[in-house]
N, C-alpha and C. Protein backbone atom coordinates (compact mmCIF):
# COMPACT_ATOMS: atom_id res chain seq x y z
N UNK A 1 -108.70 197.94 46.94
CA UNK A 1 -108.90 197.29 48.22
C UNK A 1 -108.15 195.96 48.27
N UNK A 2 -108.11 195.33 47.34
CA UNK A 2 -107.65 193.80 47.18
C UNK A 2 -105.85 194.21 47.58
N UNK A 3 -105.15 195.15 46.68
CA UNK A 3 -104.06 195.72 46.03
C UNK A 3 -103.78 195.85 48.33
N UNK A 4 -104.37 196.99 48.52
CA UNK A 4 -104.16 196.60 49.67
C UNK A 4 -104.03 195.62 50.59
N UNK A 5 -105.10 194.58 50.65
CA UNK A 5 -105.20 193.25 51.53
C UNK A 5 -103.47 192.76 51.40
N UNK A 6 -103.54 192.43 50.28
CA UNK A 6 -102.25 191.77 49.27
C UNK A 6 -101.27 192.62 49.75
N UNK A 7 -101.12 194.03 49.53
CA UNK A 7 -99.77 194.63 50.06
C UNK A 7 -99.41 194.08 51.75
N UNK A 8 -100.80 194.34 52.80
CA UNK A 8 -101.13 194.62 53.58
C UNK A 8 -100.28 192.82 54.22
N UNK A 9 -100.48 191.74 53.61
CA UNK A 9 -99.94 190.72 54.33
C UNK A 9 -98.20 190.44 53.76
N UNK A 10 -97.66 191.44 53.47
CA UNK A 10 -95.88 191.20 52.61
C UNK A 10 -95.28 191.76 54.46
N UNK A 11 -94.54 190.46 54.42
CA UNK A 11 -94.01 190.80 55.72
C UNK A 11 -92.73 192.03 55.67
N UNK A 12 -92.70 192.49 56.33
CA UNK A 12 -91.95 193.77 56.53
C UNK A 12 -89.90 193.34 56.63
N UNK A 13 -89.52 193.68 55.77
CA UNK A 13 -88.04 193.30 55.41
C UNK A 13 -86.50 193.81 56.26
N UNK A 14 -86.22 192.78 57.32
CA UNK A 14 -85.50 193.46 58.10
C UNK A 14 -83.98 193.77 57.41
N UNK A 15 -83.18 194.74 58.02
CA UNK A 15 -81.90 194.36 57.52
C UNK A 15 -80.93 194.16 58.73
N UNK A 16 -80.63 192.82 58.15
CA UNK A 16 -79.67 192.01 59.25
C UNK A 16 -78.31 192.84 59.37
N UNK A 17 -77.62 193.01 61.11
CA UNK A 17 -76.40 193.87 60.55
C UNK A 17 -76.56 195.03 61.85
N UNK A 18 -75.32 195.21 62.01
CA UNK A 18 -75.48 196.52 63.70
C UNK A 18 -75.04 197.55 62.32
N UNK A 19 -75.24 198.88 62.31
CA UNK A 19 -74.81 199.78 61.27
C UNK A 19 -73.95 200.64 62.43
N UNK A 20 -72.97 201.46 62.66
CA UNK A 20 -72.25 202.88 62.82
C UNK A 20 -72.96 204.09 62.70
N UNK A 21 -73.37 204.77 63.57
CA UNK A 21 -73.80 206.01 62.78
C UNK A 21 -73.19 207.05 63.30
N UNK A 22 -72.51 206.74 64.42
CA UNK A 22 -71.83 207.78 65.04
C UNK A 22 -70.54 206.83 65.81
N UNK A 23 -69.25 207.52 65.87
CA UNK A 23 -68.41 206.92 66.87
C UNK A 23 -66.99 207.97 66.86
N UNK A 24 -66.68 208.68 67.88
CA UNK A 24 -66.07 209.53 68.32
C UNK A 24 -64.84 209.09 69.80
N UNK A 25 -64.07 209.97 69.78
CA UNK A 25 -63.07 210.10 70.39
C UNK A 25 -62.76 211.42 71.43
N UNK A 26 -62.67 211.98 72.34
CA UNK A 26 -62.12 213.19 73.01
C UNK A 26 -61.80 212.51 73.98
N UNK A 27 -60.47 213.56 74.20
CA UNK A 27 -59.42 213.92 74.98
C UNK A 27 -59.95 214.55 76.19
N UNK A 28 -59.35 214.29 77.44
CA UNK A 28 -60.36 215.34 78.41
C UNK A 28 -59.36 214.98 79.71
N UNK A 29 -59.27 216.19 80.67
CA UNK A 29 -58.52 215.72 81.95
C UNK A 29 -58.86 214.00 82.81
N UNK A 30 -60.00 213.76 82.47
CA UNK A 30 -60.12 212.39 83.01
C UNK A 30 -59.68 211.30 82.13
N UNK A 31 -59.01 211.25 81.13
CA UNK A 31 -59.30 210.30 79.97
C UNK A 31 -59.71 210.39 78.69
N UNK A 32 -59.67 209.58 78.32
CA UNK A 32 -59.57 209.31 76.44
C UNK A 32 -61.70 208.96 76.56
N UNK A 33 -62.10 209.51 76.50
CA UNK A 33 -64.01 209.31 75.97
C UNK A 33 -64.13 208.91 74.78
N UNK A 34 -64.98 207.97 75.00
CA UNK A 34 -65.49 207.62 73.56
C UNK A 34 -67.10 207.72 73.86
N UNK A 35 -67.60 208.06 72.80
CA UNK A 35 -69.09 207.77 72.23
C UNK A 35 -69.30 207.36 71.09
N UNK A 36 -70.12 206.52 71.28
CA UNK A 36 -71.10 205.71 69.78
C UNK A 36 -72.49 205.73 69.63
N UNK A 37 -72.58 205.46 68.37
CA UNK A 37 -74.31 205.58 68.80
C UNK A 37 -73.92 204.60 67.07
N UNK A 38 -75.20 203.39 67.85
CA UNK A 38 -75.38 202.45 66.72
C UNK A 38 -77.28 202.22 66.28
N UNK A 39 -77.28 201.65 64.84
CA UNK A 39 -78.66 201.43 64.47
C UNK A 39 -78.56 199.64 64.15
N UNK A 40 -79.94 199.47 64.71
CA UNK A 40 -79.77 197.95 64.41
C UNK A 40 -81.11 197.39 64.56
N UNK A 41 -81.94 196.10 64.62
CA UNK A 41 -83.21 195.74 64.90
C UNK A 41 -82.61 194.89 65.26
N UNK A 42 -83.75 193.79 65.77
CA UNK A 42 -83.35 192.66 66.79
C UNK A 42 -83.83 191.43 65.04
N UNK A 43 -83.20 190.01 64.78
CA UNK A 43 -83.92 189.50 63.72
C UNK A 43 -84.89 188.68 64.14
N UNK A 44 -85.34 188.30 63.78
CA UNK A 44 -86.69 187.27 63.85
C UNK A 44 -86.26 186.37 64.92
N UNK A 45 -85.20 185.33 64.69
CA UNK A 45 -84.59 184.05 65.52
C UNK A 45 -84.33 184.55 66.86
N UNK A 46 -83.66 186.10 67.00
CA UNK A 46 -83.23 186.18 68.34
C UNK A 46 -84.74 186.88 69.06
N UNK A 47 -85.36 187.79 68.10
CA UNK A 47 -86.40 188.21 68.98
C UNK A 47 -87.54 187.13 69.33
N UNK A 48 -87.42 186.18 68.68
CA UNK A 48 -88.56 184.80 69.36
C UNK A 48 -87.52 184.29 70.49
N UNK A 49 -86.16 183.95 71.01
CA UNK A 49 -86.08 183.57 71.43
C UNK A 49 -85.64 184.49 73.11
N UNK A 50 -85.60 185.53 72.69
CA UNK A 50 -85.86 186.94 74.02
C UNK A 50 -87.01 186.44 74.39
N UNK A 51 -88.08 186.38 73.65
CA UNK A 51 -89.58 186.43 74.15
C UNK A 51 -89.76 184.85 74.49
N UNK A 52 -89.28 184.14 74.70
CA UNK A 52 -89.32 182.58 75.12
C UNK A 52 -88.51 182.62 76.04
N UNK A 53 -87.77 183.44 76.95
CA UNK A 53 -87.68 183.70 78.30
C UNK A 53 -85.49 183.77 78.11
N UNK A 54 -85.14 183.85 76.97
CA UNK A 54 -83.62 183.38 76.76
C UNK A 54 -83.23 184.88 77.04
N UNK A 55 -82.20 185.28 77.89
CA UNK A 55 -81.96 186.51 78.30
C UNK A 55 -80.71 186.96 76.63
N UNK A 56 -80.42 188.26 76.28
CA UNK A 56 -80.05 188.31 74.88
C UNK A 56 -78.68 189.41 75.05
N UNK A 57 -77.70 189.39 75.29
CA UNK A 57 -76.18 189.86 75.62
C UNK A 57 -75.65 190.94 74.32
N UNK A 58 -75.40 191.51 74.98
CA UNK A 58 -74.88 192.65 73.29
C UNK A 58 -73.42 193.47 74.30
N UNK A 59 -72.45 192.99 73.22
CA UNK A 59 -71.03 193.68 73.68
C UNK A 59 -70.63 194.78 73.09
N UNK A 60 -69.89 195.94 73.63
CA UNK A 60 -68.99 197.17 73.06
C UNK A 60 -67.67 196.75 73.36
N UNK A 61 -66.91 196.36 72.62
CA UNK A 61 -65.32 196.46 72.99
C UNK A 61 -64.65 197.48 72.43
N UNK A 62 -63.63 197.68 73.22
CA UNK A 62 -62.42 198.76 72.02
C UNK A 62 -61.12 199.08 72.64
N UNK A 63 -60.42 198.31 72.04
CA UNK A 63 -58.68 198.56 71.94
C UNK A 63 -57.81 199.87 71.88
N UNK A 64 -57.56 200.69 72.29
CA UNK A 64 -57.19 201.81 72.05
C UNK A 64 -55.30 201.20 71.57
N UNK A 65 -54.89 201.46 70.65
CA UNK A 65 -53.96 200.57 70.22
C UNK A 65 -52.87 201.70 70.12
N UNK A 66 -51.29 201.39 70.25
CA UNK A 66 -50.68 202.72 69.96
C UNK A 66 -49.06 201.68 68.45
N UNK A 67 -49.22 202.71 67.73
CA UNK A 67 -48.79 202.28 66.60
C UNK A 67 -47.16 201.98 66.51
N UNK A 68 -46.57 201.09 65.97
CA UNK A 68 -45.06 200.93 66.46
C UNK A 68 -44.48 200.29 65.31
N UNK A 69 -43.41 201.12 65.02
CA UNK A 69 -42.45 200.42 63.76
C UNK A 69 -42.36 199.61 63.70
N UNK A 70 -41.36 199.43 65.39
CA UNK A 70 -40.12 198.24 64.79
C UNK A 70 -40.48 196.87 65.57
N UNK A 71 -41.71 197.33 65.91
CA UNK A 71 -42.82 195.64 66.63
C UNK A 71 -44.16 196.01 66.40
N UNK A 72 -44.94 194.48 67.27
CA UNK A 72 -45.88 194.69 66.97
C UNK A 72 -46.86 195.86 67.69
N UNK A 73 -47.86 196.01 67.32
CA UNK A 73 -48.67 197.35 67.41
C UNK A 73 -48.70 197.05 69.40
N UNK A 74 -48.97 198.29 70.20
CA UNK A 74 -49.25 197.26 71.60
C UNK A 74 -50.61 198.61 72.18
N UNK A 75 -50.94 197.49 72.85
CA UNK A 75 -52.65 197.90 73.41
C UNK A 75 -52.14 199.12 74.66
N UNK A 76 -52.72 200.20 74.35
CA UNK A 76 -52.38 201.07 75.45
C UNK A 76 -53.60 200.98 76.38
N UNK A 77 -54.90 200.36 76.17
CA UNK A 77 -55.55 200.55 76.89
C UNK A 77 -57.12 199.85 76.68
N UNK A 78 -57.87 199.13 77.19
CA UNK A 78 -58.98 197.83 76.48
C UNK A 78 -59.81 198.92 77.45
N UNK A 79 -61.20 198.50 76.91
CA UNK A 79 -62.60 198.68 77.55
C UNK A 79 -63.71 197.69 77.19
N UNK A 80 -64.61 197.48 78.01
CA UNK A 80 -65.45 195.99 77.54
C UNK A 80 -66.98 196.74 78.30
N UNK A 81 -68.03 197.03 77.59
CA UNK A 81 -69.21 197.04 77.89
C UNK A 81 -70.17 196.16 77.71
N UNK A 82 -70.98 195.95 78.54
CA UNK A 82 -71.59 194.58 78.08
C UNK A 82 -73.79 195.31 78.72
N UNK A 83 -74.42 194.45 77.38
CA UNK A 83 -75.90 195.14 78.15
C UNK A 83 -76.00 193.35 77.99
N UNK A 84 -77.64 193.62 79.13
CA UNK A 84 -78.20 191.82 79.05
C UNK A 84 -79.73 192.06 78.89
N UNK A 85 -80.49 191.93 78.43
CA UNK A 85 -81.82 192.02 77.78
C UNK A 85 -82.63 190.66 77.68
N UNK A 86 -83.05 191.28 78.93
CA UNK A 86 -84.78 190.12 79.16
C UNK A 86 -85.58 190.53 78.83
N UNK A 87 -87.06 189.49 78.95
CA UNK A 87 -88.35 189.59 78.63
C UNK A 87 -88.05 189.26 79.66
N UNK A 88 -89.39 190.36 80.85
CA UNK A 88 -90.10 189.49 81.67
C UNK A 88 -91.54 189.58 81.82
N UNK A 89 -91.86 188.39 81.28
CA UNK A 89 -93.77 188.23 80.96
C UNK A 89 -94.68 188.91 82.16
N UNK A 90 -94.22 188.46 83.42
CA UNK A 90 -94.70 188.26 84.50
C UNK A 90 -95.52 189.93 84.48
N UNK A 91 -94.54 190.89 84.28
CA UNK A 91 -95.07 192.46 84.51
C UNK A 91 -95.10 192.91 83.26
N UNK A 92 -94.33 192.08 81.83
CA UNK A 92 -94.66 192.66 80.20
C UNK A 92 -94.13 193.45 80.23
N UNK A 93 -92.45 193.20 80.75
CA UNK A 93 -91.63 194.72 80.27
C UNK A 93 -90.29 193.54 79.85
N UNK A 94 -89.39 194.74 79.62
CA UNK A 94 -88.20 194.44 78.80
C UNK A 94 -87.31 194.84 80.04
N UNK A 95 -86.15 193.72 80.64
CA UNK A 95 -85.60 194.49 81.26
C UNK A 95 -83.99 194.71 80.85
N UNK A 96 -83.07 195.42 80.47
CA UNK A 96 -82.05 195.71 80.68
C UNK A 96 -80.93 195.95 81.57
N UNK A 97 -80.02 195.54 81.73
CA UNK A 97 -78.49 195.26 82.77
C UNK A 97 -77.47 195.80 82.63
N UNK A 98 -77.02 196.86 83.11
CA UNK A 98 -75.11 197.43 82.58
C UNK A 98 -74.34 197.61 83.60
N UNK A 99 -73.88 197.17 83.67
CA UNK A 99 -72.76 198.08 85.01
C UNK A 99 -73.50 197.94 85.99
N UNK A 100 -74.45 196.98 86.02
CA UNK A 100 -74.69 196.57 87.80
C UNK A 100 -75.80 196.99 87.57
N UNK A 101 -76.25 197.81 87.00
CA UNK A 101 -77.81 198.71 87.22
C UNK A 101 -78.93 198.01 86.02
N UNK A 102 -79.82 198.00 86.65
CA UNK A 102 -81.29 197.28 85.84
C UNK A 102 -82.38 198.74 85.64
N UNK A 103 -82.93 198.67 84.29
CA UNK A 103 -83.73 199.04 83.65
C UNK A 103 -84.44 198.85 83.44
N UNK A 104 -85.86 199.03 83.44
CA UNK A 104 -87.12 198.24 82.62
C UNK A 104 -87.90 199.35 81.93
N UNK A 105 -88.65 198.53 80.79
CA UNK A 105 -88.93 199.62 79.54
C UNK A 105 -90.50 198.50 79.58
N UNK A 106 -91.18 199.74 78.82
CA UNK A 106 -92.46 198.90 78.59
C UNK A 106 -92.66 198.36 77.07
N UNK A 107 -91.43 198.29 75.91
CA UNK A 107 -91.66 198.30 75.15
C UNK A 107 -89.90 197.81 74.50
N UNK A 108 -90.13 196.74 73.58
CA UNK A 108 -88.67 196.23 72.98
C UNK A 108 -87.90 197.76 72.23
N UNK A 109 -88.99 198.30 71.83
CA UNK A 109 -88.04 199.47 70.75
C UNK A 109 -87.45 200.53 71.73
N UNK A 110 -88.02 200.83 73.25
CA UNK A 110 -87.39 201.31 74.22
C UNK A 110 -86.20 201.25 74.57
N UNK A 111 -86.22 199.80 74.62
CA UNK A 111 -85.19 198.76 75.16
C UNK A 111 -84.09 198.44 74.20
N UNK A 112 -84.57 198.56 73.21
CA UNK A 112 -83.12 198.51 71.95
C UNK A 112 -83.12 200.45 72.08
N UNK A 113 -83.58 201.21 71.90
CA UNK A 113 -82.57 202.52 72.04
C UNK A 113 -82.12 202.78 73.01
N UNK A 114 -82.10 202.05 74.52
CA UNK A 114 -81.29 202.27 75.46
C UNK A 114 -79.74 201.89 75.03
N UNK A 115 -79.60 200.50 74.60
CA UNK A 115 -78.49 199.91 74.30
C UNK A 115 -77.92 200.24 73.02
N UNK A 116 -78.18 201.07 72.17
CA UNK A 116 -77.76 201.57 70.67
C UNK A 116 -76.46 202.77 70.81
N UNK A 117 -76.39 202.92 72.08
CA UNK A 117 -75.29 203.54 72.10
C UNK A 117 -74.52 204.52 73.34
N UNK A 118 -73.38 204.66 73.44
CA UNK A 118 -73.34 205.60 74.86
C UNK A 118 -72.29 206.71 74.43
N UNK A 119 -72.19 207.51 75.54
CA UNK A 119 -71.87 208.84 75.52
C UNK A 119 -70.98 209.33 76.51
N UNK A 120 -69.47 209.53 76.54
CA UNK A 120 -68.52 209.89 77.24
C UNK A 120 -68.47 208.92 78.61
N UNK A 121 -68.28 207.71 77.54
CA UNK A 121 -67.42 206.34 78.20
C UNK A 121 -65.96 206.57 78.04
N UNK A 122 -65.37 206.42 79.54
CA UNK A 122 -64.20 206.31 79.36
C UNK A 122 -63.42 205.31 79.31
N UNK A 123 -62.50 204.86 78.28
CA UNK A 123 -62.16 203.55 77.89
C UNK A 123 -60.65 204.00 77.83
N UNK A 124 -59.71 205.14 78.57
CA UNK A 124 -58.56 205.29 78.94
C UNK A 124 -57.86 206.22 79.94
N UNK A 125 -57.31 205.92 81.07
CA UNK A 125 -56.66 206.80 81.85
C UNK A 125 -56.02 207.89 80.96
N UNK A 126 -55.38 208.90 81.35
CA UNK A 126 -54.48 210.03 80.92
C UNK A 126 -53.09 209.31 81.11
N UNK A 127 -52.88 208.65 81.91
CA UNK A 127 -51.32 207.72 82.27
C UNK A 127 -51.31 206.78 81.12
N UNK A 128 -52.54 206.29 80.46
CA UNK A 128 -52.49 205.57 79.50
C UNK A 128 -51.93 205.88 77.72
N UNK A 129 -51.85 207.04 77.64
CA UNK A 129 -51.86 207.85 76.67
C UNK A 129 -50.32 208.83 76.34
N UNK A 130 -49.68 208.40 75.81
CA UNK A 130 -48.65 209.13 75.10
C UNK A 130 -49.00 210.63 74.58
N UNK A 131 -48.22 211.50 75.13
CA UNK A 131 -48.24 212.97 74.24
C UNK A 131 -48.11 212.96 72.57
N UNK A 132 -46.90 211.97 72.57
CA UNK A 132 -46.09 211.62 71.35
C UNK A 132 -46.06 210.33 70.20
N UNK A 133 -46.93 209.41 71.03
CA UNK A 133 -47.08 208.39 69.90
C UNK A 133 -48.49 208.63 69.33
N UNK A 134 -48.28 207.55 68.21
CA UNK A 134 -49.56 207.40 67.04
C UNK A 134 -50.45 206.25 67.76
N UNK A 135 -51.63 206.89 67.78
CA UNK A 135 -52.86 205.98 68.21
C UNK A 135 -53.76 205.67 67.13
N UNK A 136 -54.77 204.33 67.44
CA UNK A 136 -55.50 204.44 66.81
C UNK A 136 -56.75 203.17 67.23
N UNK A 137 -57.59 202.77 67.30
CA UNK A 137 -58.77 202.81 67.88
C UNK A 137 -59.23 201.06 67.20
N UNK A 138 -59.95 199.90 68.01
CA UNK A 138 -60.49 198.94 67.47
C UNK A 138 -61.89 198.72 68.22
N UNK A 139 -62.39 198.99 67.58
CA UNK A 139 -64.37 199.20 68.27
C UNK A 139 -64.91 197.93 67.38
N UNK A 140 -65.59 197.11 68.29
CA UNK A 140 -66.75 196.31 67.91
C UNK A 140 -67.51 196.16 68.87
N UNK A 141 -68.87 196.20 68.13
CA UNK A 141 -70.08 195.85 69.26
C UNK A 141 -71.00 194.74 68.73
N UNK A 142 -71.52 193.65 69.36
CA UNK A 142 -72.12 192.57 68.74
C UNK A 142 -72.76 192.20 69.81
N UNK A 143 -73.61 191.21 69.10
CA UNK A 143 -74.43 190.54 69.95
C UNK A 143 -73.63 189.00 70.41
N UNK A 144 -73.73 188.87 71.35
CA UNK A 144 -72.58 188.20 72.14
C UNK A 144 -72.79 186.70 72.57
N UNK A 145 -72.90 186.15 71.47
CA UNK A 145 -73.34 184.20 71.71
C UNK A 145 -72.87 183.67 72.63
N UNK A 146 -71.65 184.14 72.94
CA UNK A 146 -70.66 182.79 74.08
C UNK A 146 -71.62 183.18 75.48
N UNK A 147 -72.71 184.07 75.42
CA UNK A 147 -73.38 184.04 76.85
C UNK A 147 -74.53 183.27 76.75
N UNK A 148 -74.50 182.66 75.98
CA UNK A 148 -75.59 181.72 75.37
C UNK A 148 -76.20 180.83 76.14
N UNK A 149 -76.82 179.99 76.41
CA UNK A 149 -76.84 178.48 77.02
C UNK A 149 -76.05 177.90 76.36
N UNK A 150 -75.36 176.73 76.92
CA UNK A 150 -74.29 175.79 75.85
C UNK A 150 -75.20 175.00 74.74
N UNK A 151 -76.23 174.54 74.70
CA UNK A 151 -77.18 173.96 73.97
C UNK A 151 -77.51 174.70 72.93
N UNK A 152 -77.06 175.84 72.87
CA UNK A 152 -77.83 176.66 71.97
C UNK A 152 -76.42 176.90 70.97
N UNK A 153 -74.98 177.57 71.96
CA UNK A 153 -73.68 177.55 71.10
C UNK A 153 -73.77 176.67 70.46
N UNK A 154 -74.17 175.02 70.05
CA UNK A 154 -73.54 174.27 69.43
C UNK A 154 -73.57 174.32 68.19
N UNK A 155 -75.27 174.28 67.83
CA UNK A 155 -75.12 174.93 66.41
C UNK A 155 -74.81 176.04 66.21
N UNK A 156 -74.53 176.76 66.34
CA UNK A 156 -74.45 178.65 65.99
C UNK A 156 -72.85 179.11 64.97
N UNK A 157 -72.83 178.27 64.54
CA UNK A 157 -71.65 178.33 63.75
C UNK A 157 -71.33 179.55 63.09
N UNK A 158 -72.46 179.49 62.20
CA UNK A 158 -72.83 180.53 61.13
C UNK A 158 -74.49 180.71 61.16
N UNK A 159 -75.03 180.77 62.09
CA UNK A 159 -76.79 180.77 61.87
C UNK A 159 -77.72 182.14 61.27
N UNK A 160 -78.62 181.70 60.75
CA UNK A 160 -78.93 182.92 60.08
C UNK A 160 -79.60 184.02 61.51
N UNK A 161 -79.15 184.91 61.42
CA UNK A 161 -79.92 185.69 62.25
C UNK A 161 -79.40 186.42 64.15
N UNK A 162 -77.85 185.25 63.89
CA UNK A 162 -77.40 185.63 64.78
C UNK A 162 -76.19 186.23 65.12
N UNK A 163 -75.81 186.10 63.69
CA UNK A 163 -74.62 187.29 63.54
C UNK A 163 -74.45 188.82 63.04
N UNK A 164 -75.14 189.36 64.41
CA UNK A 164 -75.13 190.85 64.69
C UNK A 164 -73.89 191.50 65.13
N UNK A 165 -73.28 192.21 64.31
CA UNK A 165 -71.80 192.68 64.57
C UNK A 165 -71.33 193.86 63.61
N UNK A 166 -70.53 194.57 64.10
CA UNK A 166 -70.03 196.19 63.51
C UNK A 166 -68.55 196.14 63.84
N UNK A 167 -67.87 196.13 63.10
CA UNK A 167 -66.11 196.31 63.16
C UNK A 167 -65.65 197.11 62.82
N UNK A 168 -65.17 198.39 63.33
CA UNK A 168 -64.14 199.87 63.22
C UNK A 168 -62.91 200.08 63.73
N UNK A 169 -62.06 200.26 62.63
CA UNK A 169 -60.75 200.70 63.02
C UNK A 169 -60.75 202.69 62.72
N UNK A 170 -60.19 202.98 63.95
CA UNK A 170 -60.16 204.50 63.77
C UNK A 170 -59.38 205.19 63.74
N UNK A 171 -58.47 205.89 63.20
CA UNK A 171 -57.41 206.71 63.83
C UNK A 171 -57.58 207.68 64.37
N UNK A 172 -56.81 208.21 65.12
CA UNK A 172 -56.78 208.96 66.08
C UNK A 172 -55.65 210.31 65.89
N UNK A 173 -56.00 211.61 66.23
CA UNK A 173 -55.59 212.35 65.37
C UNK A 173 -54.54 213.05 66.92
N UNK A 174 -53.64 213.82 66.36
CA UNK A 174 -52.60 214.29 67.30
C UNK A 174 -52.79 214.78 68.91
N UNK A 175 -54.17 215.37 69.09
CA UNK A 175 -55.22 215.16 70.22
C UNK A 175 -55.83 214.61 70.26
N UNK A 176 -55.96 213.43 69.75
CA UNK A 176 -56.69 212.53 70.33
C UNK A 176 -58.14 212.10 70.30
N UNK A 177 -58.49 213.03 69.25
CA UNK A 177 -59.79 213.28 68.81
C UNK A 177 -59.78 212.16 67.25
N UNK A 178 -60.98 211.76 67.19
CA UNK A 178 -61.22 210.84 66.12
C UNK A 178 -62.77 211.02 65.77
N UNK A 179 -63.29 210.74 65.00
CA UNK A 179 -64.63 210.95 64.11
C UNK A 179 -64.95 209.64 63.13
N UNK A 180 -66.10 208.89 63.11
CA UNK A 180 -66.38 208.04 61.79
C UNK A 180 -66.82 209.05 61.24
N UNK A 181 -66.09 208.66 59.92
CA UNK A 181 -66.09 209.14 58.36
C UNK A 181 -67.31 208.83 57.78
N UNK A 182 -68.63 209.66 57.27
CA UNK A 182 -69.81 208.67 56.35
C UNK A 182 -69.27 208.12 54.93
């Protein structure tokens, strides 16, 4: 019983860090699709300060890059997703923001698997895309400080707890199809 009490108050050990668990590529008459699907928890610092009314920004970027000898590499094509994640006390939900459209969840773990990942985003025209050159892919998704209050950027240099971030380079295979590797 004691062995318990004692286990029972060891606070529970997060791991800081967005992980990859999925991130893909297809080819399709509309465009170059991508899907991801990420794992992550919110840490201590940012989830007290969601719940103290600070709205909490998480970015998807990705470069679709096309590969070049005799210069430098050049961007065939950018995409920028962005979610925004409130507390709002008033009704005790979580609300979420993308692309213009609002969400509300009754529950944070709701509200973080909405934003963990999406599914046949298109992040390139077909005009964008060479038959014949070498592609290859720059994905990061993070939690996004510069939407911060300015009071808050100043210290954030290096703070513990607020550098949530995942960086993938992918290549991209003769259609255009790509896969993370485990």
């Amino acid at each position: 019983m004691v062995l318990t009490l004692v286990l029972g108050a060891v606070p529970v050990a997060r791991a800081e860090g967005i992980h990859l668990s999925d991130l893909r590529t297809e080819r399709t008459d509309e465009g170059l699709l991508l899907s991801f699907s990420a794992r992550f928890e919110l840490t201590k610092p940012v989830e007290e300060a969601l719940l103290k009314g600070l709205p909490v920004y998480f970015q998807a970027e990705v470069n679709v890059m096309r590969s070049r000898w005799y210069w430098r590499d050049a961007r065939a094509a950018r995409g920028v997703r962005s979610w925004r994640l409130v507390w709002q006390p008033l009704t005790r939900q979580y609300r979420v923001t993308t692309e213009g459209l609002h969400q509300n969840f009754d529950s944070l773990p709701e509200a973080l698997a909405f934003m963990r990942g999406v599914s046949g985003w298109r992040i390139a025209e077909p005009r964008d895309i060479d038959e014949d050159g070498k592609y290859y892919l720059e994905f990061s998704y993070k939690l996004d400080t510069s939407q911060l209050p300015r009071p808050m950027q100043i210290g954030l240099g290096a703070p513990q707890g607020w550098g949530l971030s995942v960086e993938h380079k992918l290549n991209l295979a003769p259609d255009f199809s790509g896969r993370l590797q485990p």
